[in-house]
C-alpha atoms as a PDB file:
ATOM      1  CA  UNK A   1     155.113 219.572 -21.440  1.00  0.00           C
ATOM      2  CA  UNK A   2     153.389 216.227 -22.034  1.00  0.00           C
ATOM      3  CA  UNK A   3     150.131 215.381 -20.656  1.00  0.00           C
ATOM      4  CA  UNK A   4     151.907 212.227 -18.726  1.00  0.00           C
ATOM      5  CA  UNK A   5     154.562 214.751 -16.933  1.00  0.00           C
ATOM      6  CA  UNK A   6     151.718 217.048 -16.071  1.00  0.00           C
ATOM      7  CA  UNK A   7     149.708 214.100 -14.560  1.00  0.00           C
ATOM      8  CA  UNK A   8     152.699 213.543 -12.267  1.00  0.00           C
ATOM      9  CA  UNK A   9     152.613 216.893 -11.757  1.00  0.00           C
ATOM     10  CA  UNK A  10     149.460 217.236 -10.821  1.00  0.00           C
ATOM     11  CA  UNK A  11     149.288 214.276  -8.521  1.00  0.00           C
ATOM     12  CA  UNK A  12     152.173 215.000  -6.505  1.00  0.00           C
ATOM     13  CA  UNK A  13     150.397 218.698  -5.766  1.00  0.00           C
ATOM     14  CA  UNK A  14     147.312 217.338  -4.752  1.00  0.00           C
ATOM     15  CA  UNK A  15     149.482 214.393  -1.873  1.00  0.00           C
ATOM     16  CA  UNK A  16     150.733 217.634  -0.522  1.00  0.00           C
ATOM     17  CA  UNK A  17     148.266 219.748  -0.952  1.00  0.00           C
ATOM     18  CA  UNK A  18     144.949 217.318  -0.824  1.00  0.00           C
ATOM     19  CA  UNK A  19     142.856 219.561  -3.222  1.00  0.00           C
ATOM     20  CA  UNK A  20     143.351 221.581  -6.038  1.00  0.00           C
ATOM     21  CA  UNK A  21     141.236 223.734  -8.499  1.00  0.00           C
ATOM     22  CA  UNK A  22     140.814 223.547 -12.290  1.00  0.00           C
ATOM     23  CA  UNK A  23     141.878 227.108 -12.439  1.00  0.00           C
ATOM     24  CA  UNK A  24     144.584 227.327 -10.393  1.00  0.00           C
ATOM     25  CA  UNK A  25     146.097 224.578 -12.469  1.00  0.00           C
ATOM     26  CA  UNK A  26     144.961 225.858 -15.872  1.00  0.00           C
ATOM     27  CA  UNK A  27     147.126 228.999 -14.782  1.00  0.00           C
ATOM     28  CA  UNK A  28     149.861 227.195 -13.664  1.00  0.00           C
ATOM     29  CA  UNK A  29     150.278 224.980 -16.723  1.00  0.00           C
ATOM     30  CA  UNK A  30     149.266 227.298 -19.088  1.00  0.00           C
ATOM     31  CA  UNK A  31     146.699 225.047 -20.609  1.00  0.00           C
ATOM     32  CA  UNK A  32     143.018 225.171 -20.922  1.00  0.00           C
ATOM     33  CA  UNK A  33     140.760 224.268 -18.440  1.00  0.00           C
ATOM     34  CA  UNK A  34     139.187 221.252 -20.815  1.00  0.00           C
ATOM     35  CA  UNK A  35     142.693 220.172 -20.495  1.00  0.00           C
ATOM     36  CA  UNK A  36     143.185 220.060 -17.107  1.00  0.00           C
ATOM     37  CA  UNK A  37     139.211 218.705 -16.412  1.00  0.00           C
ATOM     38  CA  UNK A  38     141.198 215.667 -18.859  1.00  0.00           C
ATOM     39  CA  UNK A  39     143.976 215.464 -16.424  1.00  0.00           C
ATOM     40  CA  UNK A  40     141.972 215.128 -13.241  1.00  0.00           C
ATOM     41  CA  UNK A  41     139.594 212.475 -15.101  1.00  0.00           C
ATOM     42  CA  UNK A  42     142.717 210.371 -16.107  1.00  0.00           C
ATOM     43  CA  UNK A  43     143.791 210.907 -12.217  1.00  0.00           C
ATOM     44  CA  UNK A  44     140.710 209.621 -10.827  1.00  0.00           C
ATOM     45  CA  UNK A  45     140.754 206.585 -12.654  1.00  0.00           C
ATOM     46  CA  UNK A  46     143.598 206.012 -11.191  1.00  0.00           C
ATOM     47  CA  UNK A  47     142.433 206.036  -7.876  1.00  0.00           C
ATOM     48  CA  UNK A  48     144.796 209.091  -7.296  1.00  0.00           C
ATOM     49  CA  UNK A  49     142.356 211.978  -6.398  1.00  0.00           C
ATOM     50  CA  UNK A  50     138.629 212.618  -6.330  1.00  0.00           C
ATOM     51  CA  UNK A  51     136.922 215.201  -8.760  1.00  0.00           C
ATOM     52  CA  UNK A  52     134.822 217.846  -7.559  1.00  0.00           C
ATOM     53  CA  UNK A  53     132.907 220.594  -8.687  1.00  0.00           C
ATOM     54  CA  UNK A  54     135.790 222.885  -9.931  1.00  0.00           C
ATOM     55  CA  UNK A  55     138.204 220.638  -8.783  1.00  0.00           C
ATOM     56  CA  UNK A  56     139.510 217.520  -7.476  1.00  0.00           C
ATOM     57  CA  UNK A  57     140.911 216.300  -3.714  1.00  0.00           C
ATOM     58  CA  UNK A  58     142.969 213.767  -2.462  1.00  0.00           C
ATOM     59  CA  UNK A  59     142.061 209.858  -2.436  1.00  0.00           C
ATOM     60  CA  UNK A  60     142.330 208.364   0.907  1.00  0.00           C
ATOM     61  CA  UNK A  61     143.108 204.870  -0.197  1.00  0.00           C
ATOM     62  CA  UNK A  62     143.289 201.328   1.905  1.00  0.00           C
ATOM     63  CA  UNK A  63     146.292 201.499   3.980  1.00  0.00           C
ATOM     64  CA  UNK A  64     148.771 199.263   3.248  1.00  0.00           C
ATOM     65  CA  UNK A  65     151.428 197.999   5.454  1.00  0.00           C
ATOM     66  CA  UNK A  66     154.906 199.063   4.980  1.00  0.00           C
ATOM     67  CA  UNK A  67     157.242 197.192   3.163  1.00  0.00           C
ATOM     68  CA  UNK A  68     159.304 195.946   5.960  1.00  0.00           C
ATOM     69  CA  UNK A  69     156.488 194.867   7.447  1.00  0.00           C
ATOM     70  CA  UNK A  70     155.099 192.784   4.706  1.00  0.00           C
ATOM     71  CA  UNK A  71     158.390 191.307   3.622  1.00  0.00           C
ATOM     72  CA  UNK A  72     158.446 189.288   7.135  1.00  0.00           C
ATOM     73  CA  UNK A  73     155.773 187.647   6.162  1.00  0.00           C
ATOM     74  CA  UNK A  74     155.955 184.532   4.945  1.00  0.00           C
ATOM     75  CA  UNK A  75     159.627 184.531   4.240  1.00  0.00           C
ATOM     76  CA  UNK A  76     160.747 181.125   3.334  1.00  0.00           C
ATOM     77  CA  UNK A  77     157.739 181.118   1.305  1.00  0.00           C
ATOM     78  CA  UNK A  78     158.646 184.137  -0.721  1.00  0.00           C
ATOM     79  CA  UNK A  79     162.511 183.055  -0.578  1.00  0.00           C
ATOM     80  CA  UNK A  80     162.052 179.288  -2.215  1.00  0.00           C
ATOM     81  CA  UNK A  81     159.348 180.806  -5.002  1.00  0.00           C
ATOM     82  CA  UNK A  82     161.774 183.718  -5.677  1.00  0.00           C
ATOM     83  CA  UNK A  83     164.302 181.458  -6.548  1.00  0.00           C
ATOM     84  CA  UNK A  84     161.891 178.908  -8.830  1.00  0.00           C
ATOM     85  CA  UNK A  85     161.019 182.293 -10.589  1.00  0.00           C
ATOM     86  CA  UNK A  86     164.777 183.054 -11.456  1.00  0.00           C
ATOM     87  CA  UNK A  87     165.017 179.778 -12.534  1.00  0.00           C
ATOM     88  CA  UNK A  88     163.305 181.195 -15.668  1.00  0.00           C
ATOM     89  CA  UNK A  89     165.079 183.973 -16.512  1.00  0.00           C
ATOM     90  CA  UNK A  90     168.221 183.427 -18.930  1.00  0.00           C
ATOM     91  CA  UNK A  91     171.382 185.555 -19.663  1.00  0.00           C
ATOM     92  CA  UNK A  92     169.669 188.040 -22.254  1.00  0.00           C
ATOM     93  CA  UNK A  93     166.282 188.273 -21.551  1.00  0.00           C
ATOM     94  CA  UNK A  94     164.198 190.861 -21.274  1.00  0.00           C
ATOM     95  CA  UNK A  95     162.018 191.012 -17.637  1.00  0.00           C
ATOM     96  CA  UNK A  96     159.904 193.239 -16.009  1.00  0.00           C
ATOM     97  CA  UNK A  97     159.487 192.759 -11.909  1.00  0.00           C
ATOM     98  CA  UNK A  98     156.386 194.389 -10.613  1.00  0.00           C
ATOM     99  CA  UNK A  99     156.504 196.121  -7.057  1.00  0.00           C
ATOM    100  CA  UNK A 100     156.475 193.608  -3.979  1.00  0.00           C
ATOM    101  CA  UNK A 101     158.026 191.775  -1.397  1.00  0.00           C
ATOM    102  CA  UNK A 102     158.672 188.582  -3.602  1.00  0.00           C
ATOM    103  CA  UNK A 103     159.686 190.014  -6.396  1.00  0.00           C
ATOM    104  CA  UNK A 104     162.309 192.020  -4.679  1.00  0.00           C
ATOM    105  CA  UNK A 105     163.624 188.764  -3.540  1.00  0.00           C
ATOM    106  CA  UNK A 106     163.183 187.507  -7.258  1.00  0.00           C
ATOM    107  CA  UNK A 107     165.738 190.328  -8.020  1.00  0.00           C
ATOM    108  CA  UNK A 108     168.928 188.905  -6.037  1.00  0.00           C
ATOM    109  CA  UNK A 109     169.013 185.911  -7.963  1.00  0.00           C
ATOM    110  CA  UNK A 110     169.496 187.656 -11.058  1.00  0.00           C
ATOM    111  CA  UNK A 111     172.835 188.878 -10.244  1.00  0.00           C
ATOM    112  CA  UNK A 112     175.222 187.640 -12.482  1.00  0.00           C
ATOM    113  CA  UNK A 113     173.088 187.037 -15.713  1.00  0.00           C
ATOM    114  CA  UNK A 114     175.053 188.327 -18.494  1.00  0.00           C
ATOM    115  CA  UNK A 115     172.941 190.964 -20.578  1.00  0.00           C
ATOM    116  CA  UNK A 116     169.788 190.411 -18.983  1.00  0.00           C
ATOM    117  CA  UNK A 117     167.649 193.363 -18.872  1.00  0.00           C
ATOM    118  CA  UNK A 118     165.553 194.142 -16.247  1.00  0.00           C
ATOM    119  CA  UNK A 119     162.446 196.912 -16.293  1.00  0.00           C
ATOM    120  CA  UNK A 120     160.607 197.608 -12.767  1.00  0.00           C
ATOM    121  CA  UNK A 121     158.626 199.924 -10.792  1.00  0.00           C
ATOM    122  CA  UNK A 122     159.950 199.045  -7.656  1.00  0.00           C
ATOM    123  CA  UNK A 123     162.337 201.121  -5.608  1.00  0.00           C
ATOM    124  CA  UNK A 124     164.148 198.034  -3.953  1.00  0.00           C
ATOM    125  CA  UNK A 125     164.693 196.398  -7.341  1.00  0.00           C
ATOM    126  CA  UNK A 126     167.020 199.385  -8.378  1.00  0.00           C
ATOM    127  CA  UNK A 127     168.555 199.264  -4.992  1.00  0.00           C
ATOM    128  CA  UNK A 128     168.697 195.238  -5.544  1.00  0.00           C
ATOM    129  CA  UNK A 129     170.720 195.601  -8.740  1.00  0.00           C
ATOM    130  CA  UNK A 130     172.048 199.167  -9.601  1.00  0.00           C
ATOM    131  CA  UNK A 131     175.300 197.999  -8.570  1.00  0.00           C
ATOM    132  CA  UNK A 132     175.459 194.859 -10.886  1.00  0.00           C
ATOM    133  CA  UNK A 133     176.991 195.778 -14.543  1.00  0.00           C
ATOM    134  CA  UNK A 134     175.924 192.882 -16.457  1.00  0.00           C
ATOM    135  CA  UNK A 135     172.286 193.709 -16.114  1.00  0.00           C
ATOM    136  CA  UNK A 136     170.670 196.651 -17.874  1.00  0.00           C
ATOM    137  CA  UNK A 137     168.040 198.116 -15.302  1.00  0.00           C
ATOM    138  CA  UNK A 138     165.543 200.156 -16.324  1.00  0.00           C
ATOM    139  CA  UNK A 139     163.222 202.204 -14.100  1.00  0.00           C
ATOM    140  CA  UNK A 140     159.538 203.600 -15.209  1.00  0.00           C
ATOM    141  CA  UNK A 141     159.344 206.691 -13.743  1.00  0.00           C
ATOM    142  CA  UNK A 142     156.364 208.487 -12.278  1.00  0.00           C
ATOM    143  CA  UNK A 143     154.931 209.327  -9.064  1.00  0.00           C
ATOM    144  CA  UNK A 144     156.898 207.767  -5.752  1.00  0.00           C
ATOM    145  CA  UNK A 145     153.977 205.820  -3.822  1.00  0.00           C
ATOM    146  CA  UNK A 146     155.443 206.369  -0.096  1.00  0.00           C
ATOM    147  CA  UNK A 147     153.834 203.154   1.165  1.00  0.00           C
ATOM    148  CA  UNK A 148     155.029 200.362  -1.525  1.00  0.00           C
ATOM    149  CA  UNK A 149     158.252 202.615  -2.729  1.00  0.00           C
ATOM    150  CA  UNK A 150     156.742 202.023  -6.450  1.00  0.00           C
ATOM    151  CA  UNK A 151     156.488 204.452  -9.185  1.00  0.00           C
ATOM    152  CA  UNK A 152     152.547 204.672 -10.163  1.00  0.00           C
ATOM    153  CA  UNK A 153     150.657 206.924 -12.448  1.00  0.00           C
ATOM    154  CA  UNK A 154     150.264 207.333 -15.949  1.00  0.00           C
ATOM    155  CA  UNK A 155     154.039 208.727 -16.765  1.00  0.00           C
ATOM    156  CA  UNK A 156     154.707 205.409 -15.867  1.00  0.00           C
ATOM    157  CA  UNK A 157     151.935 203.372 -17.582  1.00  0.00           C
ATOM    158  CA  UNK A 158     152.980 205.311 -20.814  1.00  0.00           C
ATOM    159  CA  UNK A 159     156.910 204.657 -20.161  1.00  0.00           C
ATOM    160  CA  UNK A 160     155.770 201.019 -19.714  1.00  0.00           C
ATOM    161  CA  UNK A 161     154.067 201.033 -22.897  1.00  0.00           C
ATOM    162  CA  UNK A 162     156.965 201.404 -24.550  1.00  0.00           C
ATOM    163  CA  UNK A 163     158.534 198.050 -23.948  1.00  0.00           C
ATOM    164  CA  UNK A 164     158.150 194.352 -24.922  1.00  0.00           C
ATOM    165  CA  UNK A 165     159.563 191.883 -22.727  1.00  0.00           C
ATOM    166  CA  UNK A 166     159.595 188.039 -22.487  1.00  0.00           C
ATOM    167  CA  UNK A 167     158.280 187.695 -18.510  1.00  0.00           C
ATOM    168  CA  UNK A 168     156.485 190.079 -16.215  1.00  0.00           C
ATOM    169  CA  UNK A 169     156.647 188.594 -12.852  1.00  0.00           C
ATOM    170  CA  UNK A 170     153.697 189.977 -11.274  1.00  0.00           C
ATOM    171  CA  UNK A 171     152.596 190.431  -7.660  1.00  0.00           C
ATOM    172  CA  UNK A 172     148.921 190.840  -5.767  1.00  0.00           C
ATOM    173  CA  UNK A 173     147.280 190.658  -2.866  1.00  0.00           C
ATOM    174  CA  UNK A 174     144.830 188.306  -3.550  1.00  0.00           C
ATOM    175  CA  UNK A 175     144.045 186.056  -5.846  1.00  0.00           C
ATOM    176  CA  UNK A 176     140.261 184.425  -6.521  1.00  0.00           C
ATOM    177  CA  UNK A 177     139.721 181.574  -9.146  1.00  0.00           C
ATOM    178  CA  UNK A 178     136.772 182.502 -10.418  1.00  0.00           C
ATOM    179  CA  UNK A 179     137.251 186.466 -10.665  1.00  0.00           C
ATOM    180  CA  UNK A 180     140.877 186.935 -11.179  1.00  0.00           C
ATOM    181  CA  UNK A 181     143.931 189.087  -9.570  1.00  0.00           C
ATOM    182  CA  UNK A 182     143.182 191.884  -7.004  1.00  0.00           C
ATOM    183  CA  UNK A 183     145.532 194.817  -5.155  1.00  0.00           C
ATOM    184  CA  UNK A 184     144.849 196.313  -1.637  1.00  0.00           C
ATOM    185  CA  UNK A 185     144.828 199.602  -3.702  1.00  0.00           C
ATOM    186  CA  UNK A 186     143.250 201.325  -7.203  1.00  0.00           C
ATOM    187  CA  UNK A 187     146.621 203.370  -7.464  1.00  0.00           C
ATOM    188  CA  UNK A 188     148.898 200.524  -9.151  1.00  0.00           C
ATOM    189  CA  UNK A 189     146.447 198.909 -11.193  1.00  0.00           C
ATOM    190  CA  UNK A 190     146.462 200.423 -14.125  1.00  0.00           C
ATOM    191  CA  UNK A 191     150.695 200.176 -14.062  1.00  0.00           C
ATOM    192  CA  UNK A 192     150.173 196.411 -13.639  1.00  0.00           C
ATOM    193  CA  UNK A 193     147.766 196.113 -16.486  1.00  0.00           C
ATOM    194  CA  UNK A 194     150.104 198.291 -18.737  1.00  0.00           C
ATOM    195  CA  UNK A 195     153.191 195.098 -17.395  1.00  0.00           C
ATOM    196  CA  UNK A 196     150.732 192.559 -18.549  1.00  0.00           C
ATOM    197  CA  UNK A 197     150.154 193.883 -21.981  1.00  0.00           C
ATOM    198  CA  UNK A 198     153.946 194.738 -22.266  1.00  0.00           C
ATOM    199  CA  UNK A 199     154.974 191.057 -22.001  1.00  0.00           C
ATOM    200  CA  UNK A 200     154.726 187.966 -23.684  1.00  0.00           C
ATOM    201  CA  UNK A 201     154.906 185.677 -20.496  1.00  0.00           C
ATOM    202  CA  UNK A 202     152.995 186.781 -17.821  1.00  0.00           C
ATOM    203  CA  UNK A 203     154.141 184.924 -14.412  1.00  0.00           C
ATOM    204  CA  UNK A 204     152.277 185.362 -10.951  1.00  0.00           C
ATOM    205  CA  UNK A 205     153.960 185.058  -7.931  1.00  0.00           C
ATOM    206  CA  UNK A 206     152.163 184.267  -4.779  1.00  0.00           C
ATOM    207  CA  UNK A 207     152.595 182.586  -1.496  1.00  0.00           C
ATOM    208  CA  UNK A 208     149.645 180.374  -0.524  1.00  0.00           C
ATOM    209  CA  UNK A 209     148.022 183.202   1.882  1.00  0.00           C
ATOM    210  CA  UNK A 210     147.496 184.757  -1.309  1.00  0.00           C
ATOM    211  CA  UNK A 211     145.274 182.182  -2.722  1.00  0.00           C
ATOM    212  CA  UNK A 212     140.828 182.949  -1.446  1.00  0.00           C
ATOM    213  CA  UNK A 213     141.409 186.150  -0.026  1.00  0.00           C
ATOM    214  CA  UNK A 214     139.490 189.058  -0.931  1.00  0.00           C
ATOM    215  CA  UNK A 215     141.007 192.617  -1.616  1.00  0.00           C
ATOM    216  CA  UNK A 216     140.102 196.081  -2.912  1.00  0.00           C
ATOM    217  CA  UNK A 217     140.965 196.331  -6.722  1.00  0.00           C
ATOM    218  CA  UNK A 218     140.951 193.941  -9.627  1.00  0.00           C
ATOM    219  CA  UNK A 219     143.977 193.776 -11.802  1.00  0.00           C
ATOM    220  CA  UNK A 220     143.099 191.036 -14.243  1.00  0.00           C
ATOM    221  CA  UNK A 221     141.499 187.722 -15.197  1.00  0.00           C
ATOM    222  CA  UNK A 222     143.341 184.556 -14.372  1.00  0.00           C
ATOM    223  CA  UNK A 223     143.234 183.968 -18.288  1.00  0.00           C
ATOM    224  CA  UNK A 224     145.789 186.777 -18.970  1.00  0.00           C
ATOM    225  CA  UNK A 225     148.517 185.114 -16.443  1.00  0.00           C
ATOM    226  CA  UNK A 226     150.039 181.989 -18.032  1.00  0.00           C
ATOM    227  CA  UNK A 227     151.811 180.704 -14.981  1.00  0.00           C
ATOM    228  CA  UNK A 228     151.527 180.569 -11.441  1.00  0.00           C
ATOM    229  CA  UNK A 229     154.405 180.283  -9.374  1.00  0.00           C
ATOM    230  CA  UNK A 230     153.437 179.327  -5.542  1.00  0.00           C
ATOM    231  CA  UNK A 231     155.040 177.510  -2.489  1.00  0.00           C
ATOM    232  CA  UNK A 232     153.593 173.937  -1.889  1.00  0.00           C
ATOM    233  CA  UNK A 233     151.543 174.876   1.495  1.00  0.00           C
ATOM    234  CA  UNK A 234     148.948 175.554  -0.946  1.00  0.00           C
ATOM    235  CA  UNK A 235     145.620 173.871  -0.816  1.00  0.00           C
ATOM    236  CA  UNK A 236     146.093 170.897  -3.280  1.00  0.00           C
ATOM    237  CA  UNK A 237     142.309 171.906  -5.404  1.00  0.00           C
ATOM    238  CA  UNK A 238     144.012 175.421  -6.016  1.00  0.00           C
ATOM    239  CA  UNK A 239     146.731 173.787  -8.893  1.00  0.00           C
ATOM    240  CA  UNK A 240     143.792 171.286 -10.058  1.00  0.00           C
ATOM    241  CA  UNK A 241     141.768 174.922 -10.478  1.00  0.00           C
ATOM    242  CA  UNK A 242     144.774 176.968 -12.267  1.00  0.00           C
ATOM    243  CA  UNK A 243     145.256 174.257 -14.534  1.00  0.00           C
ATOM    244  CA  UNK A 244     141.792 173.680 -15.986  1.00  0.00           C
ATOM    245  CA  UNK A 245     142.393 177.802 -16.584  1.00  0.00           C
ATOM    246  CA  UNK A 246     144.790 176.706 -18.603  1.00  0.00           C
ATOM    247  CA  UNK A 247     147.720 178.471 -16.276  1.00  0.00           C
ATOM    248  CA  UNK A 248     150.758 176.082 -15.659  1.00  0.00           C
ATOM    249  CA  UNK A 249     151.659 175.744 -12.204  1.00  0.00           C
ATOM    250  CA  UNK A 250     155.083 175.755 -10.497  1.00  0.00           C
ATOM    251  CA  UNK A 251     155.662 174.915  -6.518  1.00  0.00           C
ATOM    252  CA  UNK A 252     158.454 175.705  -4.756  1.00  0.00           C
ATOM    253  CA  UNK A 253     159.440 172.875  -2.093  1.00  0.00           C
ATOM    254  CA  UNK A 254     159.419 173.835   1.482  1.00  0.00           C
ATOM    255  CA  UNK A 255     158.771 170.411   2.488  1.00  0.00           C
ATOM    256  CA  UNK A 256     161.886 168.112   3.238  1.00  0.00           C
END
């Protein structure tokens, strides 16, 4: 068994479970128990369990609201960027769409693009466009995160790994201009790190509530994003800002 499938493993025990010992797993994997000390550092890291002595529990992590939920907000915000993003994507490329209420929306106006290719974490993505034949759809497996309906871990940070594409449109929960990208939780991070070194473009989308607020978990610098794609109910300094980081700015028009 690979270390990444045992990780899953592993983590899906301990939601159900919320604690495990070293040597109950060592048994049940038939490994060593160095190995499985490994697995449970690799876990924490993620933000996916805490270690103990001779063991590990489960995280309790910021609660994030449901998807339904969130994808009410801010709709015709989400709706016009969603549709500047797919703008950008031509028949054949090859695009990764990270987990989140925009860039589910991002994923109905692909329909249609003749061998596009599209790699995602995100549950409503493959719903989005399982049904279309003229796009390739490729999921990263891993560990089902109940409240986003996005595959985490590292069986999917090493699946991701495997890829090069030519845009990652990436979401977060905040973004700051002088500290970079932030989630409301530690357990995607490291799968939206593992997007941004997977592809060449890296393309934020974010409504304009995004934009000063503060959240939990850093994902990156603003220097690894090379464009920003936002409505225009942002503050008018916040473009000035992204552009002397050198990150090219798009707004989508709400105004009439």
């Amino acid at each position: 068994m690979l270390a990444a499938e045992r990780q899953a493993r592993i983590a899906h025990q301990i939601s159900h479970q919320r604690s495990v010992t070293v040597s109950e797993l060592s048994q049940q994997f038939s490994v060593s128990d160095m190995t499985i000390r490994r697995d449970l550092q690799r876990l924490e890291e993620e933000g996916l369990l805490v270690r103990t002595h001779g063991g590990a529990v489960a995280h309790l992590p910021e609660q994030d609201a449901a998807f339904g939920v969130r994808e009410q907000s801010q709709p015709e915000e989400k709706e016009a960027i969603a549709r500047v993003a797919a703008s950008l994507v031509n028949p054949g490329d090859t695009v990764i769409l990270d987990a989140g209420t925009t860039t589910a929306r991002v994923a109905r106006h692909l329909h249609g693009r003749a061998g596009l290719t599209v790699i995602t974490t995100s549950l409503h993505v493959l719903r989005e466009l399982g049904a279309d034949d003229q796009i390739t759809l490729i999921a990263a497996g891993g560990t089902v995160r109940p409240a986003t309906l996005s595959f985490v871990g590292s069986w999917a940070e090493e699946m991701l790994s495997q890829f090069h594409a030519d845009t990652l449109f990436l979401a977060a929960t905040a973004i700051d201009l002088e500290r970079g990208l932030f989630n409301s939780n530690v357990f995607e991070i490291g799968v939206k790190q593992q997007m941004i070194r997977s592809a060449r473009c890296v393309v934020l989308v974010a409504d304009h509530t995004k934009f000063g607020g503060q959240s939990t978990a850093k994902i990156a610098d603003l220097a690894d994003v090379h464009c920003v794609i936002a409505d225009d109910l942002i503050a008018p300094e916040i473009p000035i800002a992204l552009r002397e980081h050198h990150v090219e700015v798009r707004l989508a028009s709400l105004r009439h």
